[in-house]
N, C-alpha and C. Protein backbone atom coordinates (compact mmCIF):
# COMPACT_ATOMS: atom_id res chain seq x y z
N UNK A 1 0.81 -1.19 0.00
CA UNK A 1 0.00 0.00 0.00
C UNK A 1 0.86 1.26 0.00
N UNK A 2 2.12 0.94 -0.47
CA UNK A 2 3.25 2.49 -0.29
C UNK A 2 2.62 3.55 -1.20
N UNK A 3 2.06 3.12 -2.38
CA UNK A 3 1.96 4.39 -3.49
C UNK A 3 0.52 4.80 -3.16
N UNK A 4 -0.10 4.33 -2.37
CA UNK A 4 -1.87 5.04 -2.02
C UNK A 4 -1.46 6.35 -1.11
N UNK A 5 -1.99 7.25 -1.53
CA UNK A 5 -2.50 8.44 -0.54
C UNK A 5 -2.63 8.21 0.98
N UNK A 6 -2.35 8.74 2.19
CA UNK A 6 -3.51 8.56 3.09
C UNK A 6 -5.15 8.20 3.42
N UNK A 7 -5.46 8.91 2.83
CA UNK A 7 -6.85 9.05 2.13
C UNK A 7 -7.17 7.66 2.12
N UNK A 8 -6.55 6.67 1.16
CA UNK A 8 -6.79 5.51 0.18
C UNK A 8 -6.52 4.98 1.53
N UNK A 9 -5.25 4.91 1.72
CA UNK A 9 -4.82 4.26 2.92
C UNK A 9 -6.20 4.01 3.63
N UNK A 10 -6.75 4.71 4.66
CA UNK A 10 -7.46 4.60 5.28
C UNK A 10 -8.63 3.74 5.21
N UNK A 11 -9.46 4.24 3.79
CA UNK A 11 -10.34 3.79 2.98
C UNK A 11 -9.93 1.94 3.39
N UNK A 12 -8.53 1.43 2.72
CA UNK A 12 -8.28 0.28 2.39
C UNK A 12 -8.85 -0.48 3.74
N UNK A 13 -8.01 0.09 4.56
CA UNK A 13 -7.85 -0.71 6.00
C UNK A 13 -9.80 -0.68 6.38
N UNK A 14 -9.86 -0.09 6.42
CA UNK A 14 -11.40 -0.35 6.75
C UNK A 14 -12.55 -0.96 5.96
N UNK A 15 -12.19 -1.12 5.13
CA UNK A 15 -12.93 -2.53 4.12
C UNK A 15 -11.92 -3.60 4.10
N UNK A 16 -10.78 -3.88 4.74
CA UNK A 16 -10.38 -5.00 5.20
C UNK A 16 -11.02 -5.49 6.88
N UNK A 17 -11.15 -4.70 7.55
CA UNK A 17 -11.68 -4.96 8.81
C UNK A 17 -12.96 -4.83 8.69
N UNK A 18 -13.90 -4.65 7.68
CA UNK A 18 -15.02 -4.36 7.85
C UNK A 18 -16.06 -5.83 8.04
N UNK A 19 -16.96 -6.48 8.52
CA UNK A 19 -17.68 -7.46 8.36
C UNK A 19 -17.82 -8.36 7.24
N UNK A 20 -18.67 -7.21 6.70
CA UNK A 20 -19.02 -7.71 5.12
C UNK A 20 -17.65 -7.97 4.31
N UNK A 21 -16.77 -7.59 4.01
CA UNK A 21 -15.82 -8.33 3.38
C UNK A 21 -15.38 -9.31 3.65
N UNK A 22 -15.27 -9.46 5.06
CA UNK A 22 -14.69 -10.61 5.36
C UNK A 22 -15.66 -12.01 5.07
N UNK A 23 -17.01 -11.82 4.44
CA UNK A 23 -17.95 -12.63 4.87
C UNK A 23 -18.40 -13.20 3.32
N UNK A 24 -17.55 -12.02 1.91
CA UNK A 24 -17.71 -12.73 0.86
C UNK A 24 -17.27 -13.73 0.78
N UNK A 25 -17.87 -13.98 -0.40
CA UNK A 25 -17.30 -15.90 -0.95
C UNK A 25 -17.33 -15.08 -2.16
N UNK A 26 -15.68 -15.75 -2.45
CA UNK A 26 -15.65 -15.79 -3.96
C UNK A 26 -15.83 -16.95 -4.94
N UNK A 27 -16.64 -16.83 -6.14
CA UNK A 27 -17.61 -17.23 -6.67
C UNK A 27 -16.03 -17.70 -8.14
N UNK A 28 -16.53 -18.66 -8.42
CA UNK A 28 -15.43 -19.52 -9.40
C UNK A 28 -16.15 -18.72 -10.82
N UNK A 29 -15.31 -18.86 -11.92
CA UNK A 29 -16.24 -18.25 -13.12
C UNK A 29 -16.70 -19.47 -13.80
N UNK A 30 -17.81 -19.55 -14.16
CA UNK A 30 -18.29 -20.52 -15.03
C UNK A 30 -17.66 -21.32 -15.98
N UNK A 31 -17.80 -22.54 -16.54
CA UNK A 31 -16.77 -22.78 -17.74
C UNK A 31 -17.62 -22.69 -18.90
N UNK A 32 -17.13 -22.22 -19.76
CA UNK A 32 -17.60 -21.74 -21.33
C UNK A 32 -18.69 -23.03 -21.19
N UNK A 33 -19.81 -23.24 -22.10
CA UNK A 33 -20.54 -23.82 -22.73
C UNK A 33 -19.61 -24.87 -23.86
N UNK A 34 -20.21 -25.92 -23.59
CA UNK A 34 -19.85 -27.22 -24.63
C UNK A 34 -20.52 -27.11 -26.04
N UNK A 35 -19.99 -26.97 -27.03
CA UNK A 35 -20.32 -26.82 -28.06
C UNK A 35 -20.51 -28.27 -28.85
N UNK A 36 -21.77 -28.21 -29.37
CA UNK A 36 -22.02 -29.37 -29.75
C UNK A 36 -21.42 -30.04 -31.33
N UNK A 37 -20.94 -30.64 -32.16
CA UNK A 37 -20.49 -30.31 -33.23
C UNK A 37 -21.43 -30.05 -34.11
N UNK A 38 -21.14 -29.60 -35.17
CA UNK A 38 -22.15 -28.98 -36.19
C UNK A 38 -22.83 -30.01 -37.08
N UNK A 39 -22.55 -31.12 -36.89
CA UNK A 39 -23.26 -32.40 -37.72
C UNK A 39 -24.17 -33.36 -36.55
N UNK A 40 -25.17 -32.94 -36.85
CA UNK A 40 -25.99 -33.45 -35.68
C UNK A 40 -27.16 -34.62 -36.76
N UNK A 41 -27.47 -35.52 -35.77
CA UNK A 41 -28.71 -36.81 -36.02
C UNK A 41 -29.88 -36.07 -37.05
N UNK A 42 -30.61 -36.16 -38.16
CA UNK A 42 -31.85 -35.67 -38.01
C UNK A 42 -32.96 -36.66 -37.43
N UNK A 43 -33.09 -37.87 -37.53
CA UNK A 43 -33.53 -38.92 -37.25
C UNK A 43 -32.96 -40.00 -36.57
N UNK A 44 -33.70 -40.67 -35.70
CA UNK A 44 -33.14 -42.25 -35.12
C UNK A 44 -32.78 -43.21 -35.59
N UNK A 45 -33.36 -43.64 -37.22
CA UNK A 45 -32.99 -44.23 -37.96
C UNK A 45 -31.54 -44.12 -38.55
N UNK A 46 -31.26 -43.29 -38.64
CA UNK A 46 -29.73 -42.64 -38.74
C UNK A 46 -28.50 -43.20 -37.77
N UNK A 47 -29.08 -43.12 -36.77
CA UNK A 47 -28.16 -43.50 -36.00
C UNK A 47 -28.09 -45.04 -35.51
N UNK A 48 -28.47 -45.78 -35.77
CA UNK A 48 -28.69 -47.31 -36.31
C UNK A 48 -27.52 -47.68 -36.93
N UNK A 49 -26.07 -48.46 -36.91
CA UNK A 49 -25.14 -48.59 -37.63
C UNK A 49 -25.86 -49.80 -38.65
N UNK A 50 -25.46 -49.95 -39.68
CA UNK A 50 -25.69 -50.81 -41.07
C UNK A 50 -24.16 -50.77 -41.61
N UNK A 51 -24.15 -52.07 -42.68
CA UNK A 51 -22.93 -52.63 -43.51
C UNK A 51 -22.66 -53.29 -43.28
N UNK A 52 -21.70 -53.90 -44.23
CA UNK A 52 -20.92 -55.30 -44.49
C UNK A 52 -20.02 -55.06 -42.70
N UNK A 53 -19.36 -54.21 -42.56
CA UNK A 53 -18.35 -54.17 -41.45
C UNK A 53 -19.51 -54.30 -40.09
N UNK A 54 -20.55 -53.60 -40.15
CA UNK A 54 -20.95 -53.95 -38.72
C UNK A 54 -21.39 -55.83 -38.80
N UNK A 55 -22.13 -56.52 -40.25
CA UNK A 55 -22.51 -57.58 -39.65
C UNK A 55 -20.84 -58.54 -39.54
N UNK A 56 -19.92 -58.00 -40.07
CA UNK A 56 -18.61 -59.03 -39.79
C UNK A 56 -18.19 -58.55 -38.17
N UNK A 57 -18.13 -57.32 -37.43
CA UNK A 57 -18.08 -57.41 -36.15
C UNK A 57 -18.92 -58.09 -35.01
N UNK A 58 -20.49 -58.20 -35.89
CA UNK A 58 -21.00 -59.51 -34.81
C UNK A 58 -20.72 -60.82 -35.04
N UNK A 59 -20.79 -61.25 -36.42
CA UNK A 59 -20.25 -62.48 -36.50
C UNK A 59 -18.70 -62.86 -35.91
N UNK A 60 -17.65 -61.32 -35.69
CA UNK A 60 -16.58 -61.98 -35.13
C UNK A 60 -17.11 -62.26 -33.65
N UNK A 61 -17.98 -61.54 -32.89
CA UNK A 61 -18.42 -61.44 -31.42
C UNK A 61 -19.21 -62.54 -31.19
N UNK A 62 -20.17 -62.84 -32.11
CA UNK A 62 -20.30 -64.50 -31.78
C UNK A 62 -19.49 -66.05 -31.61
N UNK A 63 -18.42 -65.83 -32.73
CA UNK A 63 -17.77 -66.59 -32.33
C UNK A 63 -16.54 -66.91 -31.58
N UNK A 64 -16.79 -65.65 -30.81
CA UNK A 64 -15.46 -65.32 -29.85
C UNK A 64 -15.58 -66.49 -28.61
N UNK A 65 -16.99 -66.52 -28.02
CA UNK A 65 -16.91 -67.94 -26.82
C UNK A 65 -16.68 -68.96 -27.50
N UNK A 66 -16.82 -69.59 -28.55
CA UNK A 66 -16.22 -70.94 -29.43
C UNK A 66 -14.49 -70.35 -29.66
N UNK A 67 -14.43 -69.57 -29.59
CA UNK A 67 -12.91 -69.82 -29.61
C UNK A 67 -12.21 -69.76 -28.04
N UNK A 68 -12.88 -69.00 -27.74
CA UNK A 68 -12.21 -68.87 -25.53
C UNK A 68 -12.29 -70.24 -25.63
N UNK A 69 -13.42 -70.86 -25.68
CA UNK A 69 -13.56 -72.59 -25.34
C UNK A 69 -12.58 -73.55 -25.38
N UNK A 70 -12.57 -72.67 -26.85
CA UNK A 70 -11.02 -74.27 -27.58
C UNK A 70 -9.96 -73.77 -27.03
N UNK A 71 -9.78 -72.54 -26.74
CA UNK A 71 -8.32 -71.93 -25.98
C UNK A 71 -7.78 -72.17 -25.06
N UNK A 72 -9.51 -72.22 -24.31
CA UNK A 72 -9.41 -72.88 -22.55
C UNK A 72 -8.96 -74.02 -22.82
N UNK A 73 -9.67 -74.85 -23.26
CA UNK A 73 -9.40 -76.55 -23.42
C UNK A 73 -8.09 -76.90 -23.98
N UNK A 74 -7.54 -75.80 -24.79
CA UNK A 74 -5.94 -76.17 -25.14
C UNK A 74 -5.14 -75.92 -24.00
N UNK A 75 -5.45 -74.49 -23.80
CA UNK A 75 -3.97 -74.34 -22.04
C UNK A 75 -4.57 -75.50 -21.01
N UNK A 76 -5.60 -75.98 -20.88
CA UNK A 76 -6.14 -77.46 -19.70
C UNK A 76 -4.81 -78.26 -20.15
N UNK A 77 -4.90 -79.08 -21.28
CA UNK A 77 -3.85 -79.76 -22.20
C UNK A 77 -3.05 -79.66 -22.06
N UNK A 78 -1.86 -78.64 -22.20
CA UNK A 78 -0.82 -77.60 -22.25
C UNK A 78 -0.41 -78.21 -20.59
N UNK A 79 -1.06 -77.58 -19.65
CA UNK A 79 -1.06 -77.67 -18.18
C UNK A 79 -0.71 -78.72 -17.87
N UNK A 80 -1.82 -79.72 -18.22
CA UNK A 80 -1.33 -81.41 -17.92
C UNK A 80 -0.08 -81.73 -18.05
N UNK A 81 0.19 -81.48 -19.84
CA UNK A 81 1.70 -82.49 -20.58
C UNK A 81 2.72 -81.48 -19.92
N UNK A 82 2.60 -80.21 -19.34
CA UNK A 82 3.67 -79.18 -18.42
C UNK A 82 3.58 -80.69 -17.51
N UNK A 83 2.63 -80.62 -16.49
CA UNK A 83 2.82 -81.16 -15.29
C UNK A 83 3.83 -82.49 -15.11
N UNK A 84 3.34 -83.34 -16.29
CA UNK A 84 3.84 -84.57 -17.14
C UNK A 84 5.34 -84.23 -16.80
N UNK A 85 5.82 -83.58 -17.79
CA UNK A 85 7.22 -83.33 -18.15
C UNK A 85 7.89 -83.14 -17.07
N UNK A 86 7.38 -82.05 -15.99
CA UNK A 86 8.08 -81.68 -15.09
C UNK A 86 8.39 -83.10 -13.97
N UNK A 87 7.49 -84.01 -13.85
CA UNK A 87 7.45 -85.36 -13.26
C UNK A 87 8.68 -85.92 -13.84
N UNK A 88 8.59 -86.38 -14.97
CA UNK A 88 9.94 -86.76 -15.68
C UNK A 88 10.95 -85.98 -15.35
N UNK A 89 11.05 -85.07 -15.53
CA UNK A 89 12.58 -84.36 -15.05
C UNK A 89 12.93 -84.18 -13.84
N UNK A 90 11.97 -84.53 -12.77
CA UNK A 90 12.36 -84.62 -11.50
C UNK A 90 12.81 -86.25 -11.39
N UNK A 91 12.01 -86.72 -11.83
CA UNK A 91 12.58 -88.54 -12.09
C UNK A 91 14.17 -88.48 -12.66
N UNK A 92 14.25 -87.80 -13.89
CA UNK A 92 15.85 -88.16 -14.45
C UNK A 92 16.72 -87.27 -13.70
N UNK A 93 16.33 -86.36 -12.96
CA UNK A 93 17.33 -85.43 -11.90
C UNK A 93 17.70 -86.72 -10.97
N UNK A 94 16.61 -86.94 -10.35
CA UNK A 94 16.91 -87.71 -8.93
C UNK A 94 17.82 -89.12 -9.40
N UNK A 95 17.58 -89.38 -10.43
CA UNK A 95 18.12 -90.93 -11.04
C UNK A 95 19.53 -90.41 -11.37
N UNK A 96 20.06 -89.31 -12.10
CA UNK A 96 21.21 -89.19 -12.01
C UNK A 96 21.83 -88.50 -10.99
N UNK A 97 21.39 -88.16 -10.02
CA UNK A 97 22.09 -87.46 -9.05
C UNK A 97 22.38 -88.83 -7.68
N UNK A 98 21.50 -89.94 -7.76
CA UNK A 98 21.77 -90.78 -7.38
C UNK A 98 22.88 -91.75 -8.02
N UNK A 99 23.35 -91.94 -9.14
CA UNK A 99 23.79 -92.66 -10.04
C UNK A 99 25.80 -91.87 -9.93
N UNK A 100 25.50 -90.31 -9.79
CA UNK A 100 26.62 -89.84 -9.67
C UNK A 100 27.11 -90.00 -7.99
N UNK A 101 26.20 -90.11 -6.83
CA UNK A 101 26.40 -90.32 -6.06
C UNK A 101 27.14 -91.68 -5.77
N UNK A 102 27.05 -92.51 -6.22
CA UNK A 102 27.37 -94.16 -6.51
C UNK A 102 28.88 -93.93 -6.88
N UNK A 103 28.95 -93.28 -8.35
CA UNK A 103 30.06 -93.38 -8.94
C UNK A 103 31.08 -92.85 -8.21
N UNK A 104 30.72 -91.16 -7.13
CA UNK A 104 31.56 -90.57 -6.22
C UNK A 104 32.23 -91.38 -5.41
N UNK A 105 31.46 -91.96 -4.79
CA UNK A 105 31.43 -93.37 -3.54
C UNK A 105 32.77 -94.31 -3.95
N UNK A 106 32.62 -94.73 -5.55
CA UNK A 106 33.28 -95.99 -5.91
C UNK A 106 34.44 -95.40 -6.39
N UNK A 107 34.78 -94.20 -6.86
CA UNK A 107 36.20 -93.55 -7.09
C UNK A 107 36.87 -92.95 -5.56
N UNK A 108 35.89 -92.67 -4.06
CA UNK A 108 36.87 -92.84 -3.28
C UNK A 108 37.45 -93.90 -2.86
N UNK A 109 36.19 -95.28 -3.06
CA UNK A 109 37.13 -96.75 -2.74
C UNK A 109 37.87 -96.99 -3.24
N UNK A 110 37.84 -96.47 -4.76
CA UNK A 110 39.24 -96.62 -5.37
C UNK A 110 40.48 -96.38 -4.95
N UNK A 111 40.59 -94.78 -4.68
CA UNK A 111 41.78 -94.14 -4.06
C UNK A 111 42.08 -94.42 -3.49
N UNK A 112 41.65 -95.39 -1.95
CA UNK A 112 42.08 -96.03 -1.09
C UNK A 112 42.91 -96.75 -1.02
């Protein structure tokens, strides 16, 4: 407040201490209006999609659960011959880790 008058001065301070100022609410400004684009429906019928491309997007959407199906039923498959395999390779682990154990055994009787 250096460049105000006295005068002003005074003025200021007392509409800062005054009630009513202290008691506004300041009010946000509106946001502009949404403009709608300039190509609008004239009818309902209009807005109804038709064509070759919409009936190939239901026919792909119908046969989307016949394919989840066979997909599911392949990773089921998949899962099993995993489970399978992993059985076997715990079998040929343990068979040669026993087999090298043997051979360890019979090269210290050797050294003896």
């Amino acid at each position: 407040m250096s460049g105000l008058s006295p005068k002003d001065k005074g003025q200021a301070k007392s509409v800062d201490s005054s009630p009513r100022a202290s008691k506004r609410v300041k009010r946000h400004l509106t946001p502009p209006r949404m403009m709608r684009p300039g190509r609008h429906y004239k009818s309902s019928d209009e807005k109804v999609l038709k064509g070759p491309k919409v009936i190939k997007l239901l026919r792909t959407i119908i046969e989307m659960p016949k394919d989840h199906k066979k997909l599911s039923d392949q990773v089921a498959e998949l899962s099993l011959e995993l489970v399978s395999l992993r059985d076997e390779y715990d079998t040929l682990r343990r068979g040669l880790c026993s087999k090298m154990q043997r051979l360890a055994k019979d090269v210290e009787k050797g050294n003896d």
